[in-house]
N, C-alpha and C. Protein backbone atom coordinates (compact mmCIF):
# COMPACT_ATOMS: atom_id res chain seq x y z
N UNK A 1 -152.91 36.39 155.11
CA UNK A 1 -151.75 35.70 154.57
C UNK A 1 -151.93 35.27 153.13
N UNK A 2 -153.12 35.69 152.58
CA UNK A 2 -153.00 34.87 151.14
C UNK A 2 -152.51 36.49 150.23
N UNK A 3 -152.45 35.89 149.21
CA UNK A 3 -151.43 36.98 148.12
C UNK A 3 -151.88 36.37 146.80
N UNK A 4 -153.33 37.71 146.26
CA UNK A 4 -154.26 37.20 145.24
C UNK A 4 -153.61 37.71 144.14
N UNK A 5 -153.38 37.19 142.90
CA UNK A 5 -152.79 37.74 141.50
C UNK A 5 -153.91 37.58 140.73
N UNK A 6 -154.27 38.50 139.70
CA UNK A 6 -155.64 38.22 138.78
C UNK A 6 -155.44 38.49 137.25
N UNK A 7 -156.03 37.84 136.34
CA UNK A 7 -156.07 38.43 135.09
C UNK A 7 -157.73 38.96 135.01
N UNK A 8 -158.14 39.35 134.03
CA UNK A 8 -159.43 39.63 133.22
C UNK A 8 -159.44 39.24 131.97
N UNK A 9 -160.61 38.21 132.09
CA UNK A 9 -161.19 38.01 130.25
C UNK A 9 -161.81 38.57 130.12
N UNK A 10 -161.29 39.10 128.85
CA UNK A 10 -161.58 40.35 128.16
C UNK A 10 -163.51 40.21 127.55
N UNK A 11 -163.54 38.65 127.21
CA UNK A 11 -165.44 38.47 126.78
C UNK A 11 -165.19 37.27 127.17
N UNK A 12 -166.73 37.01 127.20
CA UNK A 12 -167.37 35.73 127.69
C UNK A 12 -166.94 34.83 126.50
N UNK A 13 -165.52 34.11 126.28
CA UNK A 13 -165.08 32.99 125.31
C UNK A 13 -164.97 32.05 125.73
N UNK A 14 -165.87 31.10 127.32
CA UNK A 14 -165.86 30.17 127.17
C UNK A 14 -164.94 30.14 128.64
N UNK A 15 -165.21 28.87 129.44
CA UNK A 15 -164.36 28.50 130.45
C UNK A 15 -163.19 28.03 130.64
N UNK A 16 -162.61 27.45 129.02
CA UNK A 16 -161.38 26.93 128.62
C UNK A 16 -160.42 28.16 128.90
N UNK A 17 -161.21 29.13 127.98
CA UNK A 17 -160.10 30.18 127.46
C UNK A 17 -159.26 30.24 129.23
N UNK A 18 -159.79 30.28 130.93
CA UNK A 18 -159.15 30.52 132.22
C UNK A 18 -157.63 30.09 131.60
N UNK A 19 -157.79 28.63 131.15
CA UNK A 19 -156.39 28.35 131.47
C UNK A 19 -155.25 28.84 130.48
N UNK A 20 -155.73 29.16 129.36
CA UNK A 20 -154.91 30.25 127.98
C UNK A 20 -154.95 31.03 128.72
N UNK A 21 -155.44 31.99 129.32
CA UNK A 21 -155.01 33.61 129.83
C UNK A 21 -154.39 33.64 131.34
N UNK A 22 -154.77 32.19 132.14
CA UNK A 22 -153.98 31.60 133.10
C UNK A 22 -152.40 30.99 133.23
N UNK A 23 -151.94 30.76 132.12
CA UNK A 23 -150.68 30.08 131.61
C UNK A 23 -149.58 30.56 132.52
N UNK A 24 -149.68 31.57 132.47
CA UNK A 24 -148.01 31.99 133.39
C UNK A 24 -148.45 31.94 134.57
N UNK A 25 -149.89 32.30 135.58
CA UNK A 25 -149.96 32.07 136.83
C UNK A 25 -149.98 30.07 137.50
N UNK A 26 -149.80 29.53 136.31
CA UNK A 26 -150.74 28.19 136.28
C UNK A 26 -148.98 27.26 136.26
N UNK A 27 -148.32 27.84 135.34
CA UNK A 27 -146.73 27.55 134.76
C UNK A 27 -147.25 25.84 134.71
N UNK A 28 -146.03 25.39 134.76
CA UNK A 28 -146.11 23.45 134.96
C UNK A 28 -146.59 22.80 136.22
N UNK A 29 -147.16 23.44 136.69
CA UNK A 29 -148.06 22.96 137.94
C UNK A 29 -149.79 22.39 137.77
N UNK A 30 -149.96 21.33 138.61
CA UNK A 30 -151.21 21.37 139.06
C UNK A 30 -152.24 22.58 139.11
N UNK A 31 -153.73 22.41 138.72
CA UNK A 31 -154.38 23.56 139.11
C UNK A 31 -155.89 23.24 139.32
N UNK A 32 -157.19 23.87 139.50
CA UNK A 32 -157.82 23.68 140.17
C UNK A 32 -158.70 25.13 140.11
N UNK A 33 -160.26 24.73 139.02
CA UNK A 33 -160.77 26.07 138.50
C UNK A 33 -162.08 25.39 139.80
N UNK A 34 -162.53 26.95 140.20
CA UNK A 34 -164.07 27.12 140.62
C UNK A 34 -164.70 27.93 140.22
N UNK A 35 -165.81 28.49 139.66
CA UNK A 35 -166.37 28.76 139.17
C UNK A 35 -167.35 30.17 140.50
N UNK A 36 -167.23 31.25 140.14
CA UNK A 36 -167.14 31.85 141.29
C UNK A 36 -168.71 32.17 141.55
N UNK A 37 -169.73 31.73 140.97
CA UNK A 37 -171.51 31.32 141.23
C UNK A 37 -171.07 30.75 141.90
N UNK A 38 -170.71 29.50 142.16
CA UNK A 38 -170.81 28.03 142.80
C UNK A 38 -170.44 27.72 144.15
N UNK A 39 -171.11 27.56 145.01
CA UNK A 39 -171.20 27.12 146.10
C UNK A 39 -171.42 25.79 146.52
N UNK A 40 -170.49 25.51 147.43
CA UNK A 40 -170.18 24.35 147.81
C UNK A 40 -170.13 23.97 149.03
N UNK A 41 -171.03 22.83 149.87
CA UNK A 41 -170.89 23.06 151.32
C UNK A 41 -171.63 21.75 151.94
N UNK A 42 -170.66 20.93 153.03
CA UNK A 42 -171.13 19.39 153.43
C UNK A 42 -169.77 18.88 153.99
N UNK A 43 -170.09 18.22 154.98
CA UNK A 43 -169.41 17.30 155.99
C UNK A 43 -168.32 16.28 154.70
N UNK A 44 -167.11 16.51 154.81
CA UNK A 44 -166.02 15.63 153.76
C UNK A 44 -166.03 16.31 152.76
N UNK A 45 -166.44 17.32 152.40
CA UNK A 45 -165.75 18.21 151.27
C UNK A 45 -164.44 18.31 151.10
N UNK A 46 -163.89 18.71 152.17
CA UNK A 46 -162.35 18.67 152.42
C UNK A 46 -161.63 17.37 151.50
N UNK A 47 -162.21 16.22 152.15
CA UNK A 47 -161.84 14.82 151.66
C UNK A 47 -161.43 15.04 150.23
N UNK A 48 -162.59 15.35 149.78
CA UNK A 48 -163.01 15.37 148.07
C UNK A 48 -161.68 15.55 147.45
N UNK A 49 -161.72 16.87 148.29
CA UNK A 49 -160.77 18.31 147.47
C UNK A 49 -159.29 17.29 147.45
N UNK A 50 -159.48 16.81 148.92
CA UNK A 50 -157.98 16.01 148.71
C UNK A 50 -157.50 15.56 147.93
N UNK A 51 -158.29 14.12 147.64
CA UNK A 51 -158.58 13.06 147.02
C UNK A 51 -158.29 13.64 145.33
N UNK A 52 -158.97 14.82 144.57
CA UNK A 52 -158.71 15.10 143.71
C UNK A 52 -157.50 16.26 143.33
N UNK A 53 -157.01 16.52 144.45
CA UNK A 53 -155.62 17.04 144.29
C UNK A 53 -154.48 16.01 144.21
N UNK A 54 -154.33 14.48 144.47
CA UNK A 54 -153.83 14.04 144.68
C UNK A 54 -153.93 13.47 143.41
N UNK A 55 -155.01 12.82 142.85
CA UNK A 55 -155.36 12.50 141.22
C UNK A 55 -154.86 13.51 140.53
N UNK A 56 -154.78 15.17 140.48
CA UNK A 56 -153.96 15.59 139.52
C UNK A 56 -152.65 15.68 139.73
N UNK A 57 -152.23 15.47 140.63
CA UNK A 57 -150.32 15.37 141.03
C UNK A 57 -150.15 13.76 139.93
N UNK A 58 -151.17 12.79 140.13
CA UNK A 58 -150.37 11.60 139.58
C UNK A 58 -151.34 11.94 137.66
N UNK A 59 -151.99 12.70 137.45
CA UNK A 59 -151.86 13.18 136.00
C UNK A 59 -153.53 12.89 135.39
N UNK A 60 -154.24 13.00 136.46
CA UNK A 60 -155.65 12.75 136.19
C UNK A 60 -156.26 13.86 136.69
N UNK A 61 -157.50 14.29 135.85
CA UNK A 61 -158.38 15.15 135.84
C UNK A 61 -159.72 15.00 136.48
N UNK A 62 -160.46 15.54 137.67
CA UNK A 62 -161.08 15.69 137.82
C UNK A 62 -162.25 16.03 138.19
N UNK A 63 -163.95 15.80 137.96
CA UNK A 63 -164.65 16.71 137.96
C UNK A 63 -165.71 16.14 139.11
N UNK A 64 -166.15 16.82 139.28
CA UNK A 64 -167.39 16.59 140.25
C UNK A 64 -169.19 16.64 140.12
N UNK A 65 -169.51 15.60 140.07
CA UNK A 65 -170.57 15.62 139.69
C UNK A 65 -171.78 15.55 141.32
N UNK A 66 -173.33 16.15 140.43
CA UNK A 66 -174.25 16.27 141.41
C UNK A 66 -175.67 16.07 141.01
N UNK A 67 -176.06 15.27 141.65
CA UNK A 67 -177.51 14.46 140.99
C UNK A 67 -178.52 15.75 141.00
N UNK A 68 -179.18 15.81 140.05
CA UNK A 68 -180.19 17.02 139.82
C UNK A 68 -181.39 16.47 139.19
N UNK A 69 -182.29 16.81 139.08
CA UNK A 69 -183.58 16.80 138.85
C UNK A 69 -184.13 17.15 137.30
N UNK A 70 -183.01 18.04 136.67
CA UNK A 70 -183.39 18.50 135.38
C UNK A 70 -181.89 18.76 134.84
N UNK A 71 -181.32 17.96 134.17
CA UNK A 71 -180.12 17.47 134.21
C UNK A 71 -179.83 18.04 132.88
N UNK A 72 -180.65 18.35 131.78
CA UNK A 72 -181.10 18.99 130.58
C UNK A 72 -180.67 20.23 130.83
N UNK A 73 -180.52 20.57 131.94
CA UNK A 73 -179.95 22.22 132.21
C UNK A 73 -178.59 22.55 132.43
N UNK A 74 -178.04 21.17 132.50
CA UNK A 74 -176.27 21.04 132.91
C UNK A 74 -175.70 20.81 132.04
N UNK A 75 -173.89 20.29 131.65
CA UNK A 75 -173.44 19.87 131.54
C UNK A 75 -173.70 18.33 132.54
N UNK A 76 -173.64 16.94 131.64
CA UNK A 76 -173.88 15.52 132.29
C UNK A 76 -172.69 14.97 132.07
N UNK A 77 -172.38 14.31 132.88
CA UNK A 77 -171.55 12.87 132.80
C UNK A 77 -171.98 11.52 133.09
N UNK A 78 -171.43 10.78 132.07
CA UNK A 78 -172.31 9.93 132.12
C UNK A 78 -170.88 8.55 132.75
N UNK A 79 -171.09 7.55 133.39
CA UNK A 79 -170.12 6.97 133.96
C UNK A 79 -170.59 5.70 134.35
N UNK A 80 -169.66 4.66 134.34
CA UNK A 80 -169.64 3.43 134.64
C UNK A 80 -169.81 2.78 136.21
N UNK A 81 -169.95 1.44 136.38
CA UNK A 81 -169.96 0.80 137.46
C UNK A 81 -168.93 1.37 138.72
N UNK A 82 -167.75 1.34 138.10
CA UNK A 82 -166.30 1.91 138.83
C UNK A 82 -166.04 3.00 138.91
N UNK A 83 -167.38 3.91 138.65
CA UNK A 83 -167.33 5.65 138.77
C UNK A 83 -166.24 5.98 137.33
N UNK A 84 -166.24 4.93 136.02
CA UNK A 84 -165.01 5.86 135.64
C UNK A 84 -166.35 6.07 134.13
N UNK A 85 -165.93 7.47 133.99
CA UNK A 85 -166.48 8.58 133.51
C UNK A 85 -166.30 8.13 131.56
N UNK A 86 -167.57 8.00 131.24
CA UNK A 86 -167.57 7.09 129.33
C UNK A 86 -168.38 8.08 128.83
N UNK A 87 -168.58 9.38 129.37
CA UNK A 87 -169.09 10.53 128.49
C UNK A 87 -169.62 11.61 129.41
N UNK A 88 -169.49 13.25 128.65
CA UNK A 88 -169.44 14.13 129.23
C UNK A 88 -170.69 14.88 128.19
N UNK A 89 -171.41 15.22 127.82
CA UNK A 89 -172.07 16.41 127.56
C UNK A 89 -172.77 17.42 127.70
N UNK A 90 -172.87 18.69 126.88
CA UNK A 90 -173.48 20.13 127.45
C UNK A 90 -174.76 20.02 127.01
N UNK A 91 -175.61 20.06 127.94
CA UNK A 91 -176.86 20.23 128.13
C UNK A 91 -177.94 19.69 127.15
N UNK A 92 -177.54 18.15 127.15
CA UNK A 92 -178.29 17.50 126.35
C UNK A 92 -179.55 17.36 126.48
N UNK A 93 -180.13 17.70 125.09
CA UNK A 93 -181.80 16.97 125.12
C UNK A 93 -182.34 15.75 125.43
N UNK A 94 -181.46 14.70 125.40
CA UNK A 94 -181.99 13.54 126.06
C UNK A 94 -180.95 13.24 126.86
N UNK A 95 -181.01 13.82 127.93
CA UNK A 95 -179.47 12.95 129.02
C UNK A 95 -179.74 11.69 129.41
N UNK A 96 -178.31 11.26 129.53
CA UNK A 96 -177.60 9.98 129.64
C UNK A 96 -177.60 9.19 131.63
N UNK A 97 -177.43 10.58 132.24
CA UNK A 97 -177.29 10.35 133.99
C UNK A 97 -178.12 12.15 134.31
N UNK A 98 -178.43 11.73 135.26
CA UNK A 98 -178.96 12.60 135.94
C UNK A 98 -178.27 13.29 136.84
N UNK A 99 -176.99 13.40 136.16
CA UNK A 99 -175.65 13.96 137.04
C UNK A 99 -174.95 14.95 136.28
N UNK A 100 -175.27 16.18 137.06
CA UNK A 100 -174.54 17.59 136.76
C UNK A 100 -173.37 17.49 136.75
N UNK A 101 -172.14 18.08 135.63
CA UNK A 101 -171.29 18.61 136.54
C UNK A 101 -170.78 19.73 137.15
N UNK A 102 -170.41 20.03 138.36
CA UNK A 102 -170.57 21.11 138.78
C UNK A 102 -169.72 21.99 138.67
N UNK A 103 -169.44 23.40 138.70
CA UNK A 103 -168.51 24.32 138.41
C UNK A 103 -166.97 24.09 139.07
N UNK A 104 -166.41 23.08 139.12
CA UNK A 104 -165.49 22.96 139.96
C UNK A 104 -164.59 21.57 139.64
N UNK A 105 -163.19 21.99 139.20
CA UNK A 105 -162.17 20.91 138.34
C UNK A 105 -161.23 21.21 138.46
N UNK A 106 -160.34 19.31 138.96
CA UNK A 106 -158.94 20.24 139.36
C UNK A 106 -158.11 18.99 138.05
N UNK A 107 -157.39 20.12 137.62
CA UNK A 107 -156.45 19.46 136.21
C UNK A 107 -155.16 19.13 136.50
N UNK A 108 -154.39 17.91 135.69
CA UNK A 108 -152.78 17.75 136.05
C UNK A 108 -152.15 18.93 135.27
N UNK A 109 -150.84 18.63 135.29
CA UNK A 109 -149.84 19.51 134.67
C UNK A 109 -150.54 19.43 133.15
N UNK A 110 -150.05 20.50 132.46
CA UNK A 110 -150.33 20.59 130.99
C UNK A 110 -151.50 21.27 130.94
N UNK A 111 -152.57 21.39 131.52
CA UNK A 111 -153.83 21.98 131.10
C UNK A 111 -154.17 22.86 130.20
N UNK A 112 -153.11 23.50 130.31
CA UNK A 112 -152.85 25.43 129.35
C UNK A 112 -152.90 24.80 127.93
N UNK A 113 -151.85 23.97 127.70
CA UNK A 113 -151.58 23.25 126.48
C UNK A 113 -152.87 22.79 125.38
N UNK A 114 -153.52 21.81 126.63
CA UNK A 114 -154.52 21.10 126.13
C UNK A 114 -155.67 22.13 125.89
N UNK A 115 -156.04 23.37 126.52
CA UNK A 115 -156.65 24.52 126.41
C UNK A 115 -157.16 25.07 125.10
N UNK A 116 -155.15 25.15 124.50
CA UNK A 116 -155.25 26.08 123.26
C UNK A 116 -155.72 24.93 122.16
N UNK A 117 -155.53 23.97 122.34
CA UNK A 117 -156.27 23.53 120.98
C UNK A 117 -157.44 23.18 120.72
N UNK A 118 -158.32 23.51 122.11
CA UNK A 118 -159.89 23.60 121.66
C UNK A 118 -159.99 24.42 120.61
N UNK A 119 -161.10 24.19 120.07
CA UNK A 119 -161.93 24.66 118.57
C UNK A 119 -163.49 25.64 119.64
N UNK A 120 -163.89 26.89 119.30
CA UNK A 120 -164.67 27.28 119.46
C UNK A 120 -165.86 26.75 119.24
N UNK A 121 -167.06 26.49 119.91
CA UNK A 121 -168.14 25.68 119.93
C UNK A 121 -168.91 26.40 118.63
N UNK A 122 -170.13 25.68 118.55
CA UNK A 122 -171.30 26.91 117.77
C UNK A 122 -171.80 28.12 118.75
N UNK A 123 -171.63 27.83 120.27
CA UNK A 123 -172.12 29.11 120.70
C UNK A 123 -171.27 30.19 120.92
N UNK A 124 -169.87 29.84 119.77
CA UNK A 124 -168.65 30.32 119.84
C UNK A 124 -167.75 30.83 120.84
N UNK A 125 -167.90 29.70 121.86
CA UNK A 125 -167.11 29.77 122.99
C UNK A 125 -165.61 27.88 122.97
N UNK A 126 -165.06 28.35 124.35
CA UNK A 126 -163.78 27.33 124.29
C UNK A 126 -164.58 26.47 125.61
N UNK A 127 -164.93 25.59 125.45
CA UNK A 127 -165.98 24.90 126.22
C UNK A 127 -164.77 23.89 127.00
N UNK A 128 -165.29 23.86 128.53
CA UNK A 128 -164.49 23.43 129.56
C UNK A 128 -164.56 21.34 129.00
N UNK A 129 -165.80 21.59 128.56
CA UNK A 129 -166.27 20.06 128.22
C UNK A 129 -165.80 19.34 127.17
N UNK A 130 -165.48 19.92 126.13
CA UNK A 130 -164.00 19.85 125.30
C UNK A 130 -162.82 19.45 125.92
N UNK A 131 -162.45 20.02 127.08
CA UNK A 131 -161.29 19.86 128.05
C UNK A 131 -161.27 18.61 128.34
N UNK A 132 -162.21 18.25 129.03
CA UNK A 132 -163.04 17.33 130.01
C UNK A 132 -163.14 15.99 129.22
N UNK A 133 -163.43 16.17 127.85
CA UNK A 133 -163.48 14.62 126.76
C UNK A 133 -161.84 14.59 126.60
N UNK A 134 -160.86 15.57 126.30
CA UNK A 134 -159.47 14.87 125.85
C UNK A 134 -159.31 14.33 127.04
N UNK A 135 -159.30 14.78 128.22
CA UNK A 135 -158.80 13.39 129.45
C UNK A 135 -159.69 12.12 129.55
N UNK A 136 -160.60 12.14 129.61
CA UNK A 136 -161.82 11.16 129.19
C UNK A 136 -160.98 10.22 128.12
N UNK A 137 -161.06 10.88 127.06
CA UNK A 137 -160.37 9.81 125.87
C UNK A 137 -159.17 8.92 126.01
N UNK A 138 -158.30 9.49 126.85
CA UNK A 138 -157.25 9.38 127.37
C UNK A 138 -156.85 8.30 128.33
N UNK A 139 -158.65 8.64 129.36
CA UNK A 139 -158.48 6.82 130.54
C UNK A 139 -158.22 8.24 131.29
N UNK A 140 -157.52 9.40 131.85
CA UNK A 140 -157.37 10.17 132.61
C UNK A 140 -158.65 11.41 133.33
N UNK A 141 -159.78 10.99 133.21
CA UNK A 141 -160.87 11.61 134.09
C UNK A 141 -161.18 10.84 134.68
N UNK A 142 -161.62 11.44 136.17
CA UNK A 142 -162.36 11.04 137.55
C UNK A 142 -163.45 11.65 138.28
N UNK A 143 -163.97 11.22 138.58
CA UNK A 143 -165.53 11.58 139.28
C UNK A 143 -165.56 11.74 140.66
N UNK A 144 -165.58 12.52 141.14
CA UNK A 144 -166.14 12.73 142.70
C UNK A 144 -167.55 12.69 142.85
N UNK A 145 -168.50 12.23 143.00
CA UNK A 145 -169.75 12.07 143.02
C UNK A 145 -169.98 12.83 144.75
N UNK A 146 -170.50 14.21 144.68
CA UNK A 146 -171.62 14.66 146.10
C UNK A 146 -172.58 14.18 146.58
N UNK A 147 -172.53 13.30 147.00
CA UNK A 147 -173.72 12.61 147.68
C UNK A 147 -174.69 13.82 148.52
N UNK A 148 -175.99 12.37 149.20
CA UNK A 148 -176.88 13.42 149.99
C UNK A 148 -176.47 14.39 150.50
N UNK A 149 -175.32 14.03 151.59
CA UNK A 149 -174.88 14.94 152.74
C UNK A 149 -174.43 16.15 152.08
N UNK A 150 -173.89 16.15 150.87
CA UNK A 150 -173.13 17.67 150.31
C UNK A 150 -174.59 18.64 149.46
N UNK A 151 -174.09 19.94 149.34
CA UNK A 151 -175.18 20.80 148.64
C UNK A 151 -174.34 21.72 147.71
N UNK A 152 -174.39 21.95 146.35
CA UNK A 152 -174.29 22.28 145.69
C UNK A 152 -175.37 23.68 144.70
N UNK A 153 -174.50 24.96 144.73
CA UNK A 153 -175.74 25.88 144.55
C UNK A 153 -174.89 26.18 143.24
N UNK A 154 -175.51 26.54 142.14
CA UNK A 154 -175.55 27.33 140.98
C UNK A 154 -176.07 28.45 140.80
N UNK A 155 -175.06 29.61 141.50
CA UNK A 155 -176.14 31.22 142.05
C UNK A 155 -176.14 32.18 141.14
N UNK A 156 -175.96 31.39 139.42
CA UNK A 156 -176.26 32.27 138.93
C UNK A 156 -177.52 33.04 138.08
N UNK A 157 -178.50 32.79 139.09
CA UNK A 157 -179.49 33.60 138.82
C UNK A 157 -179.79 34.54 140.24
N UNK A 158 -180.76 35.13 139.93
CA UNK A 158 -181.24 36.05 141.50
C UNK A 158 -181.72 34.92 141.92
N UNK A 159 -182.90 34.44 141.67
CA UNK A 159 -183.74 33.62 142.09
C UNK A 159 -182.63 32.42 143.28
N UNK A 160 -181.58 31.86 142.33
CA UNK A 160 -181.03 31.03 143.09
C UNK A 160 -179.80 31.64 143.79
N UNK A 161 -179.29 32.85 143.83
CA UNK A 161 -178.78 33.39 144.94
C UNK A 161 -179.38 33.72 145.84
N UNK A 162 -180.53 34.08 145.99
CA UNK A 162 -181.41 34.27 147.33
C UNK A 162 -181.65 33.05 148.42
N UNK A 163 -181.77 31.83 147.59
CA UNK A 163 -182.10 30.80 147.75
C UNK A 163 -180.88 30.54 148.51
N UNK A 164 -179.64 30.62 147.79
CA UNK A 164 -178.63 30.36 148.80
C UNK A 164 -178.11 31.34 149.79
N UNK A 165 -178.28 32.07 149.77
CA UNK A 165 -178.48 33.47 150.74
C UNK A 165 -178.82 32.83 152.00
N UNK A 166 -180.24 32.12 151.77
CA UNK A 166 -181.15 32.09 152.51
C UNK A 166 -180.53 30.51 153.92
N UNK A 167 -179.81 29.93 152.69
CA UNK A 167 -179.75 28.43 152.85
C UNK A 167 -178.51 28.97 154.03
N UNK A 168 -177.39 29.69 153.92
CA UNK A 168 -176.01 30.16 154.60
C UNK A 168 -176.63 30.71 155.75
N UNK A 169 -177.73 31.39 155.59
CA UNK A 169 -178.32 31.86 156.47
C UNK A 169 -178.28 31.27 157.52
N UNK A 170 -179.20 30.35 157.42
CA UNK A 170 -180.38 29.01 158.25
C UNK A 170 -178.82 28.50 158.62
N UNK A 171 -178.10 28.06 158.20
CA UNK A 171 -177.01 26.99 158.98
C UNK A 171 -176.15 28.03 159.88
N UNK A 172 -175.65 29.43 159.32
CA UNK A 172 -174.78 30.14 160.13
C UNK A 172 -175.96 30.44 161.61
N UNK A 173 -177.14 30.35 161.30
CA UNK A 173 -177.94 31.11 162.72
C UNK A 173 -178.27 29.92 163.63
N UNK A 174 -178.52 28.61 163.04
CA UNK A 174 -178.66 27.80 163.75
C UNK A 174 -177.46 27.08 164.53
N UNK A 175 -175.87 26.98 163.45
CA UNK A 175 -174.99 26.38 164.52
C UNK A 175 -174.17 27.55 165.10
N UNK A 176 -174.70 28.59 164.88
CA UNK A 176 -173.42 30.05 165.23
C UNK A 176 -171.88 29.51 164.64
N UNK A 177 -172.08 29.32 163.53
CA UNK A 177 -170.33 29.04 162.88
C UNK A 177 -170.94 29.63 161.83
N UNK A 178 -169.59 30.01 160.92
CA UNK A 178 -169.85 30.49 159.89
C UNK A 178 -169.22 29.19 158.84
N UNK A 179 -169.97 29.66 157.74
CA UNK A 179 -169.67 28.73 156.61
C UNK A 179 -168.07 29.54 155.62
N UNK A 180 -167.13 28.88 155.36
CA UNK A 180 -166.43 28.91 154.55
C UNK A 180 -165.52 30.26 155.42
N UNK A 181 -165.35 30.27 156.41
CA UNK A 181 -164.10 31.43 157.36
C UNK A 181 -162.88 30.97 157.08
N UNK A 182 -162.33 31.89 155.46
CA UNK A 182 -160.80 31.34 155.42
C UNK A 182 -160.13 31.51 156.62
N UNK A 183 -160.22 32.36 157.55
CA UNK A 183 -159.12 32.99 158.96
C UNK A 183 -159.53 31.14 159.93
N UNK A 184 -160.29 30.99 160.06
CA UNK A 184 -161.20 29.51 160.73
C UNK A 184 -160.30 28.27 159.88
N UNK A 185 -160.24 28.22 158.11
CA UNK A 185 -159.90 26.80 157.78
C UNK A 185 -158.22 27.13 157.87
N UNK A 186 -157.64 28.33 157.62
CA UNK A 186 -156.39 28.42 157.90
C UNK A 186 -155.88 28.16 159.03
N UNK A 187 -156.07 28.56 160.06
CA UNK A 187 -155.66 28.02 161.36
C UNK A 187 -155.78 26.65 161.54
N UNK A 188 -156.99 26.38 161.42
CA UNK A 188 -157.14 24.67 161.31
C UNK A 188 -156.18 24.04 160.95
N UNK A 189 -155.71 24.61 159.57
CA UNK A 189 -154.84 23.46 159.20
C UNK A 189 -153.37 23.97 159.31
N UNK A 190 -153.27 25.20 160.12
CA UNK A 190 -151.75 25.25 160.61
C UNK A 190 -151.17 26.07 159.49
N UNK A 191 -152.02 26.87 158.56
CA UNK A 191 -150.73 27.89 157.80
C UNK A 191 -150.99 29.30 158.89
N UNK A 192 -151.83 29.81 159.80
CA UNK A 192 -151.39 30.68 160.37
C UNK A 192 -151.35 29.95 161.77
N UNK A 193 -150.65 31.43 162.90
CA UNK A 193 -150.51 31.10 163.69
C UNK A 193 -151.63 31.62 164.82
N UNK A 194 -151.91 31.33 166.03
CA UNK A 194 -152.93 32.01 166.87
C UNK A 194 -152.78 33.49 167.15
N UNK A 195 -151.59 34.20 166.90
CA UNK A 195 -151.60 35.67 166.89
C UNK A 195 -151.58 36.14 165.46
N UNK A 196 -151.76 35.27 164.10
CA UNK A 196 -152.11 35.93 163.06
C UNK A 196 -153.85 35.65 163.29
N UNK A 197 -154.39 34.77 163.78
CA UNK A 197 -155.52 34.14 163.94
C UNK A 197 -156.19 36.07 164.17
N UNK A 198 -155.51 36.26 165.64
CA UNK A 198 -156.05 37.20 166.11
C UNK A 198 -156.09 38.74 165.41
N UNK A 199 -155.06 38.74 165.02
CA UNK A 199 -155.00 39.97 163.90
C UNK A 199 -155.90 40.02 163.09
């Protein structure tokens, strides 16, 4: 039942450029980038997703962060008592929090807009984190923080796709469910029916 439409960027210009070459699939609506390395998987995920679909319907942006160990390798956010978010940067030499953010942001209306007037970085790309400071500046970014229970993979290396290979593995063999069965979360939540189930 789903009905996929696609563009292609043409070069690697950066994660901004999605929503410039996204514009007409995106129109004046809400939207909501993942990052297609990134894996995501833990008891209330769902919640999350809610919770920040509902923040961009009322005109707030936001991102999700994940405590890491070498934080120098991410994009950080850095954030207050009340989870509200007082700085974002790419892969700083001295970070601020030990909190990634992870490939995965859902934006209010306008995004496309706010898109085109990024400025190309020095590594001459349209950097998502650019994005990420005009709502920031604004009072309009929010934090989902993944706690213990959630896991977060960045598969884009071999090394750490195997790793998560390995990880989908171990949970699909041990509970016999599978992880992430769109035909499984669709039914669940009632867009198909038990004889599309079966088809």
């Amino acid at each position: 039942g789903i009905n996929i439409e696609y563009i292609i960027q043409p070069s690697p210009d950066g994660l901004a450029q999605a929503f410039i070459l996204g514009e007409e699939f995106i129109g004046d609506e809400e939207c909501a980038m993942v990052l297609g390395d990134n894996i995501f998987y833990g008891a209330g995920l769902d919640e999350k997703l809610e919770n920040a679909r509902y923040d961009a319907e009322n005109g707030n942006a936001t991102i999700f962060g994940y405590q890491v160990k070498d934080p120098e390798r991410f994009g950080i956010m850095e954030f207050d008592n009340n989870n509200k978010v007082i700085g974002v940067e790419e892969k700083p030499e001295q970070p601020k929090s030990d909190y990634a953010i992870t490939g995965l942001y859902f934006y209010p209306k306008g995004v496309s807009k706010k898109a085109k007037l990024v400025k190309p970085s020095k590594r001459g790309e349209l950097e998502i984190t650019t994005v990420n400071e005009e709502y920031m500046k604004r009072g309009q970014l929010k934090v989902e923080k993944l706690g213990r229970g959630m896991t977060w993979f960045d598969t884009g290396t071999h090394d750490a796709l195997i790793e998560t290979a390995s990880f989908v593995q171990t949970i699909q063999k041990r509970q016999g469910l599978q992880i992430c069965c769109p035909e499984e979360i669709a039914f669940d939540k009632g867009w198909i029916t038990s004889d599309e189930l079966s088809e």
